[in-house]
C-alpha atoms as a PDB file:
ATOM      1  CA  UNK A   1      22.949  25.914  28.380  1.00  0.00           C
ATOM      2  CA  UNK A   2      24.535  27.830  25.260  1.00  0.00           C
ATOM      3  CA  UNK A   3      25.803  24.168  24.264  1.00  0.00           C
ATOM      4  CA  UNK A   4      22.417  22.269  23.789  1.00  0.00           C
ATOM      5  CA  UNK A   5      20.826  26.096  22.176  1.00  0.00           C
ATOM      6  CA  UNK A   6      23.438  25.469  19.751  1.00  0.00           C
ATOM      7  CA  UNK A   7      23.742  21.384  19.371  1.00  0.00           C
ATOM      8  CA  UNK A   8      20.078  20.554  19.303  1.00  0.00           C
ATOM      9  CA  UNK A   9      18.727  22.493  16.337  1.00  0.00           C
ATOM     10  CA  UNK A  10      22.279  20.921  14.408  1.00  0.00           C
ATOM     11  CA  UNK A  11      21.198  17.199  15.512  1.00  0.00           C
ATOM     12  CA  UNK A  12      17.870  17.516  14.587  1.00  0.00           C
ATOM     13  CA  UNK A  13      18.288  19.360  10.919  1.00  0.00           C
ATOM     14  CA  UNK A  14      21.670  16.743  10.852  1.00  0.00           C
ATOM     15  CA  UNK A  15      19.429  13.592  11.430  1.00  0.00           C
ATOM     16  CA  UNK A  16      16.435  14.776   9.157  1.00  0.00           C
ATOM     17  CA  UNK A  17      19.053  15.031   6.567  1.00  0.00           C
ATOM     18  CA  UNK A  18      20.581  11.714   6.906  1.00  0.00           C
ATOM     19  CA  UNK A  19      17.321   9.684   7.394  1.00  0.00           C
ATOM     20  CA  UNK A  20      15.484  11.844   4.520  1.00  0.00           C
ATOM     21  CA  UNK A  21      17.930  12.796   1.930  1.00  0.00           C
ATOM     22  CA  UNK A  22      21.485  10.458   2.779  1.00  0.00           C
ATOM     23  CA  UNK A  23      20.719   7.360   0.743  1.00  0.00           C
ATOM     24  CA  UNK A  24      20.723   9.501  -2.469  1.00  0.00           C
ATOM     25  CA  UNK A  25      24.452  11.084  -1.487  1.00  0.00           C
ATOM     26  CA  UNK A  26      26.504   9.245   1.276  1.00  0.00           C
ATOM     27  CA  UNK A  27      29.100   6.675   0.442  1.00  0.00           C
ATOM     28  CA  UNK A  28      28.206   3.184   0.163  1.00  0.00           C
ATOM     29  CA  UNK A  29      27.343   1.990   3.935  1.00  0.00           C
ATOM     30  CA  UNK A  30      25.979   4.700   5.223  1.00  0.00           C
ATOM     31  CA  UNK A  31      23.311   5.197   2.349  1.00  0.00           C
ATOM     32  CA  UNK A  32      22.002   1.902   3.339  1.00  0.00           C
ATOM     33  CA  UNK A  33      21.770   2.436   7.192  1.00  0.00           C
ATOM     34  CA  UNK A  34      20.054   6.025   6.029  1.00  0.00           C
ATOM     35  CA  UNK A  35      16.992   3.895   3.877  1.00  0.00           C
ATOM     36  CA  UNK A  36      16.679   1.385   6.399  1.00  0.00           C
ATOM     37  CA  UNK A  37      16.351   3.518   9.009  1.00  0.00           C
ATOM     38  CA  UNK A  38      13.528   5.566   6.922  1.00  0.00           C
ATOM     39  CA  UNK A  39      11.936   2.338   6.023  1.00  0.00           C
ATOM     40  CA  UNK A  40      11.475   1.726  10.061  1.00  0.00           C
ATOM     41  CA  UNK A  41      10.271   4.794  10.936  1.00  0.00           C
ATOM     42  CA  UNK A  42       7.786   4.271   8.033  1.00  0.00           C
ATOM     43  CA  UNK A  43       6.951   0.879   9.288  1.00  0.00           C
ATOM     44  CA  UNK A  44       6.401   1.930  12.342  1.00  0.00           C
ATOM     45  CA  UNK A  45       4.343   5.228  11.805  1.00  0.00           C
ATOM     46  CA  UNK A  46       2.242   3.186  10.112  1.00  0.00           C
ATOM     47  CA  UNK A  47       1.870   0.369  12.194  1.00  0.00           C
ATOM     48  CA  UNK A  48       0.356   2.773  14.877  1.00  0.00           C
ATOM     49  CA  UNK A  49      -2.431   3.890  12.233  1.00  0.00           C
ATOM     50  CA  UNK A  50      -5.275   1.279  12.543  1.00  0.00           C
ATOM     51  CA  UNK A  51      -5.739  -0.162   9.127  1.00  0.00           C
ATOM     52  CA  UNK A  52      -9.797   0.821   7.994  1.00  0.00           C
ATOM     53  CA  UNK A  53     -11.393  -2.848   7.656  1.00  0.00           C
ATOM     54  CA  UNK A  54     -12.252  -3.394   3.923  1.00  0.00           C
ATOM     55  CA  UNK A  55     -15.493  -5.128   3.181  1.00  0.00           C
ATOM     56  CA  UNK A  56     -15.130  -5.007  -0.460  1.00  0.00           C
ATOM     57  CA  UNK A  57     -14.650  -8.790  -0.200  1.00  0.00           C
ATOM     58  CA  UNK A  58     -17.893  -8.965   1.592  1.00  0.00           C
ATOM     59  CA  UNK A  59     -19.643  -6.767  -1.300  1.00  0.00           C
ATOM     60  CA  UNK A  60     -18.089  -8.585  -4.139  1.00  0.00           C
ATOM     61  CA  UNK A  61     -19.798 -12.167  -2.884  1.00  0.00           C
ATOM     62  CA  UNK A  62     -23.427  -9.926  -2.133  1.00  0.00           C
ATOM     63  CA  UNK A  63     -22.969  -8.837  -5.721  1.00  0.00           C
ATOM     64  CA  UNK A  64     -21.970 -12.562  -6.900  1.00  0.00           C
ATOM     65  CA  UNK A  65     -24.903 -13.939  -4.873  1.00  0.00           C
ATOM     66  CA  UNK A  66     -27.657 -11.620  -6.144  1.00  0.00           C
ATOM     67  CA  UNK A  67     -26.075 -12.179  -9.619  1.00  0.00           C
ATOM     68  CA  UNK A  68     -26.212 -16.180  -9.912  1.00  0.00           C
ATOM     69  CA  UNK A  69     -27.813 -17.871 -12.901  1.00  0.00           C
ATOM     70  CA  UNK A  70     -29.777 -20.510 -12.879  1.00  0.00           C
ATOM     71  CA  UNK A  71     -29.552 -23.192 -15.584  1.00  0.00           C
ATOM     72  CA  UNK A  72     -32.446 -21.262 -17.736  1.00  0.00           C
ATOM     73  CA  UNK A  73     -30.745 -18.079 -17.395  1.00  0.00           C
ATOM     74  CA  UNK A  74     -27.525 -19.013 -19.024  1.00  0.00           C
ATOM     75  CA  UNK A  75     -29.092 -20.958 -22.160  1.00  0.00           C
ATOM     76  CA  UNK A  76     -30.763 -17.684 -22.597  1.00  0.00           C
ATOM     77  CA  UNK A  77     -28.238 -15.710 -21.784  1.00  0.00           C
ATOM     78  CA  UNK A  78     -26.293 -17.660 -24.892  1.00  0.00           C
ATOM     79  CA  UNK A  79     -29.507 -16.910 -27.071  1.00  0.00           C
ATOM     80  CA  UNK A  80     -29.227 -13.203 -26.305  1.00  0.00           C
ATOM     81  CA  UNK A  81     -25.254 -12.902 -26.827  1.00  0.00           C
ATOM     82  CA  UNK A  82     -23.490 -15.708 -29.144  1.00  0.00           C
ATOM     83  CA  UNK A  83     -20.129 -14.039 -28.775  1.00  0.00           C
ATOM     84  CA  UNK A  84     -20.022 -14.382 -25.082  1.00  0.00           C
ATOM     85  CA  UNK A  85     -16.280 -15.867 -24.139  1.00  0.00           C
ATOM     86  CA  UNK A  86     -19.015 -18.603 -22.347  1.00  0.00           C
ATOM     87  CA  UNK A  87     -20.089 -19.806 -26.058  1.00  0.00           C
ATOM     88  CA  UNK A  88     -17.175 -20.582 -27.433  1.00  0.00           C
ATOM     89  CA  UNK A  89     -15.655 -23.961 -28.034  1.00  0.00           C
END
């Protein structure tokens, strides 16, 4: 019982160090098991967060919809501002 009291809290603060901390100081192979091994935990944590669903693509066409010009609104649209990028040649 004395051996796990003693070996657990080691593993634990010995692989928080290696997956957090080992790919800035351990020699060549190991610093790349150490980052891919934080890039999977990453992965996964985050793979078990839903992702919100965006409607900003939804609200951008509303806004593009409400916003459409009509043949006689962009002659006079180039009436009220000459140096629109649309009135140059």
């Amino acid at each position: 019982m004395r051996f796990f009291k003693t070996f657990l809290p080691l593993a634990l603060i010995s692989g928080g160090v290696f997956i957090g901390f080992g790919d800035r100081f351990l020699p060549a192979p190991l610093n790349a098991y150490s980052y891919q091994t934080r890039e999977q935990i990453n992965q996964t944590l985050l793979g078990l967060v839903e992702k919100p669903k965006s409607n900003k693509k939804n609200v951008f066409e509303k806004v593009k919809e409400e916003t459409k010009f009509d043949a006689f609104d962009e002659r006079t649209l180039k009436k009220i501002d000459p140096y629109s990028p649309q009135n140059k040649k």
